[in-house]
N, C-alpha and C. Protein backbone atom coordinates (compact mmCIF):
# COMPACT_ATOMS: atom_id res chain seq x y z
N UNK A 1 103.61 76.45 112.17
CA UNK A 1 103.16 77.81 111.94
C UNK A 1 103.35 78.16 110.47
N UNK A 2 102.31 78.73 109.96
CA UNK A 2 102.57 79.46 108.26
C UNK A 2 103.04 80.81 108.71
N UNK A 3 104.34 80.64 107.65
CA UNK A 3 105.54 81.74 107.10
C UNK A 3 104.37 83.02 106.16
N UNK A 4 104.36 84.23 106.88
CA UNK A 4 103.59 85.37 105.83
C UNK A 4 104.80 85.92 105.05
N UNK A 5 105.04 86.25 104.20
CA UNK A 5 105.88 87.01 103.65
C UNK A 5 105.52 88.58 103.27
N UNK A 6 104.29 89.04 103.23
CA UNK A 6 103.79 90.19 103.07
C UNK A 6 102.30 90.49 104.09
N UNK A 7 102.31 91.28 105.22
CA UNK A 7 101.22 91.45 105.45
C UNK A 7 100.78 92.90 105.30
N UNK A 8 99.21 93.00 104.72
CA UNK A 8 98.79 94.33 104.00
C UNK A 8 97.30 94.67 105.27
N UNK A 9 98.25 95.66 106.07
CA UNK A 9 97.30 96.66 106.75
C UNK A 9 97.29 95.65 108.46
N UNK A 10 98.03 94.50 108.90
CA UNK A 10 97.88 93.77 109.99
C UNK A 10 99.37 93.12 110.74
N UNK A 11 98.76 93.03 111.63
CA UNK A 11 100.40 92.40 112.15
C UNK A 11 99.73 90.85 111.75
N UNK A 12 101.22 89.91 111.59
CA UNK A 12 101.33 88.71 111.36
C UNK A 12 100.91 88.15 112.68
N UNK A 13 100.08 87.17 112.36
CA UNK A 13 99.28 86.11 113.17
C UNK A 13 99.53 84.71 113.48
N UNK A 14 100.03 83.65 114.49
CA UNK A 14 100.14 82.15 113.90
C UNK A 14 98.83 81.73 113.18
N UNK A 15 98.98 80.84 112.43
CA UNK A 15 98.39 80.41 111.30
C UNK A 15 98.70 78.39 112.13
N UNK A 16 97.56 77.61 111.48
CA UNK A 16 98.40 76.25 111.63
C UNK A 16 99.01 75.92 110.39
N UNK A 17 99.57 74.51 111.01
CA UNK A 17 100.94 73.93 109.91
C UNK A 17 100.04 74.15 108.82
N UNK A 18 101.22 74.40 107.77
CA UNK A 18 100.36 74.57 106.38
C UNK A 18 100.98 75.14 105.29
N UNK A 19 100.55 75.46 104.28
CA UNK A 19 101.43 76.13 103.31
C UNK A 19 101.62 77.52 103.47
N UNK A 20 102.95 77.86 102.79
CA UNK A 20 103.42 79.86 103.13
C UNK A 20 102.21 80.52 102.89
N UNK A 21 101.96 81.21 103.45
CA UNK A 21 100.92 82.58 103.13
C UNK A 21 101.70 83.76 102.30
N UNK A 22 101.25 84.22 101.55
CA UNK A 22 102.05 84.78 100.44
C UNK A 22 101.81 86.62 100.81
N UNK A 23 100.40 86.92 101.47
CA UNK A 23 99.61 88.23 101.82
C UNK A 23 98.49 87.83 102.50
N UNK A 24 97.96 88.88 103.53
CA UNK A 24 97.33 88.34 104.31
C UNK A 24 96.47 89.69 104.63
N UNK A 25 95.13 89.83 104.45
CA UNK A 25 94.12 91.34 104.62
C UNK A 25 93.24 90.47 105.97
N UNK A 26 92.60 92.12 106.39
CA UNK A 26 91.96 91.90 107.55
C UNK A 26 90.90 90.59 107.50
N UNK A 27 90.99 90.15 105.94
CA UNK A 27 89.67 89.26 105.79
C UNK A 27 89.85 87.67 105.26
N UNK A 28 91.50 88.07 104.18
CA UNK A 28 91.65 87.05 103.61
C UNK A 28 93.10 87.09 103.84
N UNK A 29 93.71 85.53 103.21
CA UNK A 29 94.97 85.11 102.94
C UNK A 29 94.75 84.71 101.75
N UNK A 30 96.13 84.74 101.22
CA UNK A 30 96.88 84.78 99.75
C UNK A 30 97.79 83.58 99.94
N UNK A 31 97.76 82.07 99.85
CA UNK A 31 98.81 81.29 100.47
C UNK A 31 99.05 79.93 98.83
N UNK A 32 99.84 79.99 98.95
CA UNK A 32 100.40 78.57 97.81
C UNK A 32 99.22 77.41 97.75
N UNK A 33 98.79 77.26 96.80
CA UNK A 33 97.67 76.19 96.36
C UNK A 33 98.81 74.70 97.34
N UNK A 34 97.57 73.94 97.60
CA UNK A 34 98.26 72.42 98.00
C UNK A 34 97.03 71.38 97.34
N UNK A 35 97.62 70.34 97.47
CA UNK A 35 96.83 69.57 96.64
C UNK A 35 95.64 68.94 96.72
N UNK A 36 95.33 68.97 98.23
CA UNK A 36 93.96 69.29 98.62
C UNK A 36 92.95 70.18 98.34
N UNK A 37 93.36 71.25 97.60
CA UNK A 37 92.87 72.17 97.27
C UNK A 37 91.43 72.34 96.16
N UNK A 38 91.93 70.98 95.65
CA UNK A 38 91.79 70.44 93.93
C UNK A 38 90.02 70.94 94.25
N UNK A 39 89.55 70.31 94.70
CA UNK A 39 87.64 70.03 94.85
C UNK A 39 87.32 71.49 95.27
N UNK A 40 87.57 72.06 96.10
CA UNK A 40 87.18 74.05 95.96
C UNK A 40 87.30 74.35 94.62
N UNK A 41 88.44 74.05 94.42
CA UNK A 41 89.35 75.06 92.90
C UNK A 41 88.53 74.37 91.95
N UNK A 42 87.66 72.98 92.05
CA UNK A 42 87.10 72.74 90.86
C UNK A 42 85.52 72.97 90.77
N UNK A 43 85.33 73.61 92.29
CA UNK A 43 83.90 74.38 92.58
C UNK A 43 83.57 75.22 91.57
N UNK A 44 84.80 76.40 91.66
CA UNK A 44 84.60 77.56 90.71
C UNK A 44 85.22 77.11 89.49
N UNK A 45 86.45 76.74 88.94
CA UNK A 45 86.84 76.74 87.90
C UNK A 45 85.63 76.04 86.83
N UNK A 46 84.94 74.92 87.33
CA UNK A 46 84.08 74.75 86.47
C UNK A 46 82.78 75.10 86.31
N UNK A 47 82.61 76.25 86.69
CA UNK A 47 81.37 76.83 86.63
C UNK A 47 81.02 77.92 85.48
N UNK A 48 80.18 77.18 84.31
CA UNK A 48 80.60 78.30 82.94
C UNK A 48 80.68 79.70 83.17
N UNK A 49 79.67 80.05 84.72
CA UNK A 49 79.26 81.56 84.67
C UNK A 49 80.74 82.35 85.19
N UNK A 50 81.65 81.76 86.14
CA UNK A 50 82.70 81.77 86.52
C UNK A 50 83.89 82.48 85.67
N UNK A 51 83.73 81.32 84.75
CA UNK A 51 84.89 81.41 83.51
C UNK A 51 84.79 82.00 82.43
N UNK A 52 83.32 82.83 82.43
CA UNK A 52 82.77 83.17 81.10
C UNK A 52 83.94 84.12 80.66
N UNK A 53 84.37 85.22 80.92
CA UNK A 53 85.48 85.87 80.70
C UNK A 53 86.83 85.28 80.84
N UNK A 54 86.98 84.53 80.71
CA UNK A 54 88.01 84.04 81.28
C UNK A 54 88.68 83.16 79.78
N UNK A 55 89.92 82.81 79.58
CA UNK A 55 90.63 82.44 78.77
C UNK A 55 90.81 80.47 78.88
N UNK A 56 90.35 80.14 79.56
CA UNK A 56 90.63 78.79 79.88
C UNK A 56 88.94 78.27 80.68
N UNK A 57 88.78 77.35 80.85
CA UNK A 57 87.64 76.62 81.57
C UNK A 57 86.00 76.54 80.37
N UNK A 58 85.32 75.71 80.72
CA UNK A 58 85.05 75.01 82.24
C UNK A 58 86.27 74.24 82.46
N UNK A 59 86.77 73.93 83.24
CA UNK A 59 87.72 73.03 83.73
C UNK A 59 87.13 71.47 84.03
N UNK A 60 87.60 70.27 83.57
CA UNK A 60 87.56 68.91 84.10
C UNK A 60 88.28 68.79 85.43
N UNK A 61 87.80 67.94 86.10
CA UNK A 61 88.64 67.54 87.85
C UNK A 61 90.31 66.88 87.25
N UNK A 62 90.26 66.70 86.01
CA UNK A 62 91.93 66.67 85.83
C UNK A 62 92.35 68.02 85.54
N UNK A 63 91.76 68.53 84.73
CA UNK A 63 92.15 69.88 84.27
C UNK A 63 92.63 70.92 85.74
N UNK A 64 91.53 70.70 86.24
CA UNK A 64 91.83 71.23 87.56
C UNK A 64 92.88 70.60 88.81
N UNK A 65 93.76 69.66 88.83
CA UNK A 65 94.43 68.71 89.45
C UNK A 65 95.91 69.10 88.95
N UNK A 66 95.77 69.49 87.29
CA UNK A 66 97.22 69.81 86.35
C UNK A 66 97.37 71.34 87.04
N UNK A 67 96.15 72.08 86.86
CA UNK A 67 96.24 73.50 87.45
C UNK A 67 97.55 73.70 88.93
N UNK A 68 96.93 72.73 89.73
CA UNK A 68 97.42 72.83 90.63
C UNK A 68 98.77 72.24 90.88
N UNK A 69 99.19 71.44 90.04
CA UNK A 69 100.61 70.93 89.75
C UNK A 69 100.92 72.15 89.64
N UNK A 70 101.11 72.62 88.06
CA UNK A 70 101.60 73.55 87.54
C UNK A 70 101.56 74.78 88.91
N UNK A 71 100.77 75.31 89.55
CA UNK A 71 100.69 76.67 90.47
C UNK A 71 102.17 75.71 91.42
N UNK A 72 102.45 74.75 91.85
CA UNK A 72 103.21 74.18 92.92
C UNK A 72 104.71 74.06 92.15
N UNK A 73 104.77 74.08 90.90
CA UNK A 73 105.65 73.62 90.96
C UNK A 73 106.52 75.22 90.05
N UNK A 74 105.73 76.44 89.96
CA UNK A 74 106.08 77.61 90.26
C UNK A 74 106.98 78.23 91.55
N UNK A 75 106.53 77.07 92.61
CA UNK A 75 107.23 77.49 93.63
C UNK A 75 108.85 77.00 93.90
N UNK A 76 109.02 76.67 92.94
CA UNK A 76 110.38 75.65 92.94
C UNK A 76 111.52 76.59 92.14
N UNK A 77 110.76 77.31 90.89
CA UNK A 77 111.34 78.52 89.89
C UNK A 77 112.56 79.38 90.31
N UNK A 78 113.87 79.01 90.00
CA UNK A 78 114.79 80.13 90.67
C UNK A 78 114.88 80.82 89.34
N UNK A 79 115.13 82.19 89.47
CA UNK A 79 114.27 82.99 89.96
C UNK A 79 112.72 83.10 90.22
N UNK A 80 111.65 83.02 91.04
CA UNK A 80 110.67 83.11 90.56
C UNK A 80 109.84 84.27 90.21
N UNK A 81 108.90 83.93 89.27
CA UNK A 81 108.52 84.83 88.31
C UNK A 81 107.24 84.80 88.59
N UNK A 82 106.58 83.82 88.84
CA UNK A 82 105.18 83.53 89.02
C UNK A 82 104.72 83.00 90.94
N UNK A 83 103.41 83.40 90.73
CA UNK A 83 102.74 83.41 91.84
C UNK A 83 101.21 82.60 91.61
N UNK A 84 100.97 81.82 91.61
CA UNK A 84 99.61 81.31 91.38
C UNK A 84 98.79 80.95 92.64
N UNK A 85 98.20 81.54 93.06
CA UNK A 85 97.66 81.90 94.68
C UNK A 85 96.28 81.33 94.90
N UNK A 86 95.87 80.75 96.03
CA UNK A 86 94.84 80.51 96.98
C UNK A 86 94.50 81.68 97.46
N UNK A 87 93.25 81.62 97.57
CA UNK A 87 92.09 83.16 98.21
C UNK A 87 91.79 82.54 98.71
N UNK A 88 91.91 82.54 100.56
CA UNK A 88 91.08 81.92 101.60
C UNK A 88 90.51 82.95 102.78
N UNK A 89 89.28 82.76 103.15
CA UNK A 89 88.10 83.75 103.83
C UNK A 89 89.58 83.13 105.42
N UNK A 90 90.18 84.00 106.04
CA UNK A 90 90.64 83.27 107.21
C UNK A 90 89.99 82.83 108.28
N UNK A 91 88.77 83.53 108.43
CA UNK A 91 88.55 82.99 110.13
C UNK A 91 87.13 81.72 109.48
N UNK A 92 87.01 81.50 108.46
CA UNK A 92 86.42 80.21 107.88
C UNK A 92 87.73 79.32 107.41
N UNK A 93 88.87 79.16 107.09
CA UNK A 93 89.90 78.39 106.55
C UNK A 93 88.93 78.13 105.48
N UNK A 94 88.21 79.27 104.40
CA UNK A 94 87.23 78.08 103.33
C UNK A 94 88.12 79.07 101.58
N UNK A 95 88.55 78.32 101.21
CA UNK A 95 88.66 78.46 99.83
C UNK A 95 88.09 79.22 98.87
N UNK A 96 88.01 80.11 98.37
CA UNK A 96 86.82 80.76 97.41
C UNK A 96 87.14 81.26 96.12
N UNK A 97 88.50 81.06 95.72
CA UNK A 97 89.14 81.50 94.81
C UNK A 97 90.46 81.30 94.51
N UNK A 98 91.26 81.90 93.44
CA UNK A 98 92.77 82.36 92.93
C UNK A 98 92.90 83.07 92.32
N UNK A 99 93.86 83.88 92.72
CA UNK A 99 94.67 85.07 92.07
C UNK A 99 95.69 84.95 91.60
N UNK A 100 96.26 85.82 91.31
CA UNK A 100 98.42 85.19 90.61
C UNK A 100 98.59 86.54 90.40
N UNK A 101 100.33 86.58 90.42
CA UNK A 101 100.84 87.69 89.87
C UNK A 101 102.40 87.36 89.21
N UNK A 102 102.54 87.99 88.39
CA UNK A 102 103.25 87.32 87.04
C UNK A 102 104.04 87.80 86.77
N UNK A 103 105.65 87.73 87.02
CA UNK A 103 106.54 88.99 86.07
C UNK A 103 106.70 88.96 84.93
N UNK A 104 106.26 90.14 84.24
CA UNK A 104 106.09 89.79 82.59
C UNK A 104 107.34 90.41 81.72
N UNK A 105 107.76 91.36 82.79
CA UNK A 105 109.63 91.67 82.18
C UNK A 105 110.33 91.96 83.61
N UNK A 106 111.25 91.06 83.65
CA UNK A 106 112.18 91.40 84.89
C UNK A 106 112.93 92.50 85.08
N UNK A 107 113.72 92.65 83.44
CA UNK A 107 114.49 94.09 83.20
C UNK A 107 113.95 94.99 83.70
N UNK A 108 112.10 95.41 83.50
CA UNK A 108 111.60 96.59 83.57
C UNK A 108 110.90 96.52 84.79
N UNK A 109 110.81 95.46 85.74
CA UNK A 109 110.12 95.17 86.90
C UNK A 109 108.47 95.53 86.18
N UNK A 110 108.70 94.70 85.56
CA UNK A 110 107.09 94.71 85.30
C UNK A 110 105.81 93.32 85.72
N UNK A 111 105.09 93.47 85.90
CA UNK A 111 104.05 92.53 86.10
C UNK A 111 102.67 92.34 86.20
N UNK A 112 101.61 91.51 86.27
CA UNK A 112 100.28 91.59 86.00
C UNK A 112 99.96 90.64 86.73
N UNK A 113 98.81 91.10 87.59
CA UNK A 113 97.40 90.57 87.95
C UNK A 113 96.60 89.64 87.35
N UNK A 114 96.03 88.76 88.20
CA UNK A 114 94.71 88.04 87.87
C UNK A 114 93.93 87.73 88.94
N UNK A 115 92.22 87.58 89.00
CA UNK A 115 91.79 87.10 90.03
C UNK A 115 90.74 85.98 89.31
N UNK A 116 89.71 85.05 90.31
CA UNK A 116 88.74 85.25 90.17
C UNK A 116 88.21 84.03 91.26
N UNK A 117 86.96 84.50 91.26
CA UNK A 117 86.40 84.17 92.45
C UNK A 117 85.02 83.25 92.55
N UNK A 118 84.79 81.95 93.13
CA UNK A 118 83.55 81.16 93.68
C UNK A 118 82.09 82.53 93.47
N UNK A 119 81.48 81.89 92.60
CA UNK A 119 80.01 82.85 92.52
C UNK A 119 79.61 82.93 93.72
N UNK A 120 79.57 81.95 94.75
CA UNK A 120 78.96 82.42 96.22
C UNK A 120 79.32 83.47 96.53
N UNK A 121 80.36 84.12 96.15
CA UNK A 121 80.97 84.24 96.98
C UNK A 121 81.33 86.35 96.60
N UNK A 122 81.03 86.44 95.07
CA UNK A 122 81.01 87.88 94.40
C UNK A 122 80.02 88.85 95.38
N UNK A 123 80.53 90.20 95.19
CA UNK A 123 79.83 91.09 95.50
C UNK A 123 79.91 91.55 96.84
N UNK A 124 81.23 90.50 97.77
CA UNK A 124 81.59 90.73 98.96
C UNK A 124 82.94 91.64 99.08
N UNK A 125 83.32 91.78 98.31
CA UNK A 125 84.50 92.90 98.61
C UNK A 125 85.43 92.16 98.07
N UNK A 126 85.47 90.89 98.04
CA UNK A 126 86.54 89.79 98.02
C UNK A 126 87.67 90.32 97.20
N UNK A 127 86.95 90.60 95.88
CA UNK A 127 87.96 90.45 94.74
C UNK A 127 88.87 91.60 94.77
N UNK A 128 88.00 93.09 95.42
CA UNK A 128 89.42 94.18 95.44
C UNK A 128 90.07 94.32 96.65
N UNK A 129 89.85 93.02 97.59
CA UNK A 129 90.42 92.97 98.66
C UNK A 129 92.10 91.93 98.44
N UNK A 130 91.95 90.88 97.31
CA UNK A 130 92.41 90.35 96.62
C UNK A 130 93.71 90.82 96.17
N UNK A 131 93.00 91.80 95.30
CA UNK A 131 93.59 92.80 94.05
C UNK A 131 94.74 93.09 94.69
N UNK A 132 94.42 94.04 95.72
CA UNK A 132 94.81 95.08 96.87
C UNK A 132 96.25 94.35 97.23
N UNK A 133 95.78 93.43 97.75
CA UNK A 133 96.89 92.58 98.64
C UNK A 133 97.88 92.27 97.41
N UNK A 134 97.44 92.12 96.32
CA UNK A 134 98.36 91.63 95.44
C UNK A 134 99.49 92.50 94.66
N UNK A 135 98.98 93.86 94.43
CA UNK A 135 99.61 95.14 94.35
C UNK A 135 100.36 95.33 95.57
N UNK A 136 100.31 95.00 96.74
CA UNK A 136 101.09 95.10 97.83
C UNK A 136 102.14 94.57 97.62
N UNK A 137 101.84 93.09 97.64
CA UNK A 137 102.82 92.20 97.53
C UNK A 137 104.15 92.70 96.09
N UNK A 138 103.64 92.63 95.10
CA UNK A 138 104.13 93.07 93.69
C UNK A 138 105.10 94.31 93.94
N UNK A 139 104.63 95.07 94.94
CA UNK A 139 105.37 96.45 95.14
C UNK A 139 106.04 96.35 96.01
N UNK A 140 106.22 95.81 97.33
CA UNK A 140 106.83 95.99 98.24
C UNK A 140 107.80 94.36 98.14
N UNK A 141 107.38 93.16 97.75
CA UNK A 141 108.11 92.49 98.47
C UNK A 141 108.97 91.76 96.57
N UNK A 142 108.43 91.91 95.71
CA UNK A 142 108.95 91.99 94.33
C UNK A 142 109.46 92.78 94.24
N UNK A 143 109.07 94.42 94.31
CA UNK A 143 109.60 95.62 93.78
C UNK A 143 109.61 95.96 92.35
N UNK A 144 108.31 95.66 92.13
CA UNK A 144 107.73 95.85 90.66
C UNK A 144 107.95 97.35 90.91
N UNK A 145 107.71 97.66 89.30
CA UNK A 145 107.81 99.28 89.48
C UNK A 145 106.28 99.88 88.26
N UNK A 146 105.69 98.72 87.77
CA UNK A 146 104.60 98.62 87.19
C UNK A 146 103.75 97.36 87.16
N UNK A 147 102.31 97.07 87.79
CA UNK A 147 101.68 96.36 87.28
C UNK A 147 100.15 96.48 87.20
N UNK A 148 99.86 95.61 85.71
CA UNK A 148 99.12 95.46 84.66
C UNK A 148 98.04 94.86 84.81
N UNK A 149 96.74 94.79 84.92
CA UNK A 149 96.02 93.47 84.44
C UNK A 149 94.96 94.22 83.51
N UNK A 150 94.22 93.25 82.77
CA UNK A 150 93.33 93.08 82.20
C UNK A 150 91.88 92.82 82.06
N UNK A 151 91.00 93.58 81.64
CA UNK A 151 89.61 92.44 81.67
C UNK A 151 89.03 92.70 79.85
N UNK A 152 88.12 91.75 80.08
CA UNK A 152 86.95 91.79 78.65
C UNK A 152 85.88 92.75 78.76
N UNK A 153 85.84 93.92 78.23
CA UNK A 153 85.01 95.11 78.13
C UNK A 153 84.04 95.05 78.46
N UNK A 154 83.49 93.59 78.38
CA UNK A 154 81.94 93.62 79.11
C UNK A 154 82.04 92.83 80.30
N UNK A 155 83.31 92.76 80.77
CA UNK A 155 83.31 92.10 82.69
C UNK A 155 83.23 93.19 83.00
N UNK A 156 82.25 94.06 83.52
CA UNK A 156 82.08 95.80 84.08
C UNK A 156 82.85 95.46 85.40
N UNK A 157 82.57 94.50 86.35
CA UNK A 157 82.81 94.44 87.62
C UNK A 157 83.70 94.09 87.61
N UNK A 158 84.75 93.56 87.24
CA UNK A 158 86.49 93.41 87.05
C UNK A 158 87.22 94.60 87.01
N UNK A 159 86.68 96.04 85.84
CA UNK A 159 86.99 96.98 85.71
C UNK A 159 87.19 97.62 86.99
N UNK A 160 85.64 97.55 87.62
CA UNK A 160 85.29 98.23 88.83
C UNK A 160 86.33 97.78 89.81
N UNK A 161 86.48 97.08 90.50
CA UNK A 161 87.71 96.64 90.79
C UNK A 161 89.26 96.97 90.41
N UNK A 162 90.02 97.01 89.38
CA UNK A 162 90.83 97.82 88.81
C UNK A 162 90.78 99.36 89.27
N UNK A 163 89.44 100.20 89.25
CA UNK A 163 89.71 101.15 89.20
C UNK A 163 89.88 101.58 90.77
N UNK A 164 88.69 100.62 91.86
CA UNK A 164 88.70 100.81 93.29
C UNK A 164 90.23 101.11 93.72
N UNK A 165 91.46 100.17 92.87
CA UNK A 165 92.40 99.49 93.82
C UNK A 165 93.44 100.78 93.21
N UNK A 166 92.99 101.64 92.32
CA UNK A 166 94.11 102.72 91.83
C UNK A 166 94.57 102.37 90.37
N UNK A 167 94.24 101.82 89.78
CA UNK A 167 94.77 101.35 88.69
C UNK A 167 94.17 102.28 87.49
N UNK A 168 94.92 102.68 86.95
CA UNK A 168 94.20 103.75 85.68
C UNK A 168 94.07 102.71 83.98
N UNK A 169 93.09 103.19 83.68
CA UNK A 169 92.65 102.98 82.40
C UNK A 169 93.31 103.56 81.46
N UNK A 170 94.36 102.46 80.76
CA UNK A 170 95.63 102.83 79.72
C UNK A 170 94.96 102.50 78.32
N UNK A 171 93.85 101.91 77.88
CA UNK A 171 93.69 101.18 76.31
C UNK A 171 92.27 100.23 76.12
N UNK A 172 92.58 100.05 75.22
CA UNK A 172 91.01 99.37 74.50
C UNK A 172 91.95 98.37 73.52
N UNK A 173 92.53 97.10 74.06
CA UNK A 173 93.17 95.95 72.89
C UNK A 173 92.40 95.65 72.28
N UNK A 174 92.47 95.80 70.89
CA UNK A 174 91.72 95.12 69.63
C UNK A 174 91.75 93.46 69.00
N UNK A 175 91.06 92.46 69.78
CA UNK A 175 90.92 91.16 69.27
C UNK A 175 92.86 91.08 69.74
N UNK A 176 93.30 90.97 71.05
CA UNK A 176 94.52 90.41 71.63
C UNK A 176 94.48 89.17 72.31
N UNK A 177 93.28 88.49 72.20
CA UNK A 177 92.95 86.80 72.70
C UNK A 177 91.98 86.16 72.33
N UNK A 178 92.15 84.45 71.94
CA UNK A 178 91.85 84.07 71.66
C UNK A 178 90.91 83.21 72.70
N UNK A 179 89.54 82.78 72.79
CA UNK A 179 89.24 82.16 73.72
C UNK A 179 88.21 81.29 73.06
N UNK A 180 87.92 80.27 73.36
CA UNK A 180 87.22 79.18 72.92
C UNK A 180 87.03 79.33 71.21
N UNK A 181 87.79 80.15 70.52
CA UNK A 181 87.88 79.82 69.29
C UNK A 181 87.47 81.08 68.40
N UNK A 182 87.16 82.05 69.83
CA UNK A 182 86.21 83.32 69.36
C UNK A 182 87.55 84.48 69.74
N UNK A 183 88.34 85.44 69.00
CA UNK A 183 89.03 86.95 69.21
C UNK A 183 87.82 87.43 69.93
N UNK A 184 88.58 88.27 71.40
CA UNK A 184 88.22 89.06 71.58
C UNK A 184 88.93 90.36 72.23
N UNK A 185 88.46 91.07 72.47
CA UNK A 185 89.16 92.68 72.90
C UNK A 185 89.67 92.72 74.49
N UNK A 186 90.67 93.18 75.10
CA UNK A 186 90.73 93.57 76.37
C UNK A 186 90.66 95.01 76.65
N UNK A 187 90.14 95.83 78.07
CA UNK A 187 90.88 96.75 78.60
C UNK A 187 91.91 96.79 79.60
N UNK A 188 92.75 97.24 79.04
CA UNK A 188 93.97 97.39 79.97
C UNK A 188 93.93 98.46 81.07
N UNK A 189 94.55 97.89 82.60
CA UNK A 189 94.26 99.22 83.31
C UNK A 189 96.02 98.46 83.86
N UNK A 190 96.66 99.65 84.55
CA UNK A 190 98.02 99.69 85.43
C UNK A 190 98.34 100.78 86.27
N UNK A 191 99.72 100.10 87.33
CA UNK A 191 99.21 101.73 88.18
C UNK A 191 100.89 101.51 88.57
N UNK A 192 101.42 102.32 88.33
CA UNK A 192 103.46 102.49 88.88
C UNK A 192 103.31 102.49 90.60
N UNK A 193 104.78 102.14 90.71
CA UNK A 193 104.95 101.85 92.34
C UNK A 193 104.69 103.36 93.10
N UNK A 194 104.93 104.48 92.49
CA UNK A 194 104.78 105.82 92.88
C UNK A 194 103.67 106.33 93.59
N UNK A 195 103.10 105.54 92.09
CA UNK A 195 101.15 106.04 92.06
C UNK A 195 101.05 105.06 93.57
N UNK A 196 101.14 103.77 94.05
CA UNK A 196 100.32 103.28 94.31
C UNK A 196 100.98 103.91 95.94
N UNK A 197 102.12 104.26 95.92
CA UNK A 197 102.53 104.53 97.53
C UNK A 197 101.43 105.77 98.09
N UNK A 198 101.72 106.91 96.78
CA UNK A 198 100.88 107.72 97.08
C UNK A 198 99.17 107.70 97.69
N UNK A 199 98.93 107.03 96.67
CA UNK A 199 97.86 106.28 97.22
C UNK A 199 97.23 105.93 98.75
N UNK A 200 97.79 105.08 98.59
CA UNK A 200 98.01 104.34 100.24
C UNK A 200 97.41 105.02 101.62
């Protein structure tokens, strides 16, 4: 049976043998990359349209193989700090993505978001269903008391997302990353544990 550690809006379900489920929505699970994983994860990761915003990729089938080391062996981290997550559709067991969530200061319980998602697969709810679960998790089972993410001013639909899930629009970063050789700008959006209970 897979171990849930956070479920957002459902009672916990058996699952088969398999890796922890990290969050779990009426649609998707949030569960630890395994190494089978590699050929989904290198569906999307190498797809330029995919990664166009994105800080890393196209990805090579090694590139994508190290990915997944590295997400596994996060899970070993005492304390851990990081989360590098599988997005799986549940009642397909099919792969379509990864998310993560990151503590970026422990002192201040702070942390940040990431998603992104198989082109098949956009425009289904996926990604602020994602989001959602991940702000759950961050708040209730971390006990963040702020978290952060980011997009590139012209990912509109990343924003859109950010703003669906409660997250307010804090800034306009001026050339704060470097990506294939080119500065460019982020907007920052974040939302406190307060905001998001209220919410709810």
């Amino acid at each position: 049976m897979r171990r849930v550690l956070c479920d957002v809006g459902l009672n916990k379900r058996k699952r088969s043998a398999g890796s922890l489920v990290i969050a779990q929505t009426v649609r998707l699970e949030l569960r630890e990359f395994e190494k089978a994983d590699w050929r989904e994860v290198y569906e999307y990761a190498s797809d330029p349209q995919v990664v166009r915003f994105m800080s890393w990729g196209p990805n090579t089938e090694e590139e994508t193989r190290r990915f997944i080391q590295r997400s596994n062996a996060y899970q070993k981290e005492k304390p851990r700090v990081k989360y590098s997550l599988a997005v799986v559709i549940r009642d397909r067991n099919r792969l379509v993505g990864g998310c993560g969530i990151y503590e970026s200061n422990i002192e201040s319980r702070e942390g940040w978001i990431g998603y992104c998602l198989n082109r098949q697969f956009w425009g289904q709810g996926y990604a602020t269903e994602t989001a959602r679960a991940l702000l759950g998790f961050g708040f209730t089972h971390l006990n963040l008391h702020r978290i952060f993410a980011t997009c590139d001013p012209a990912n509109t639909a990343s924003a859109h997302v950010m703003e669906k899930i409660g997250m307010q629009y804090e800034g306009h970063l001026r050339e704060n990353m470097q990506c294939r050789g080119t500065w460019r700008d982020s907007l920052l959006y974040a939302v406190l544990d307060h905001e998001w209970k209220t919410s709810k």
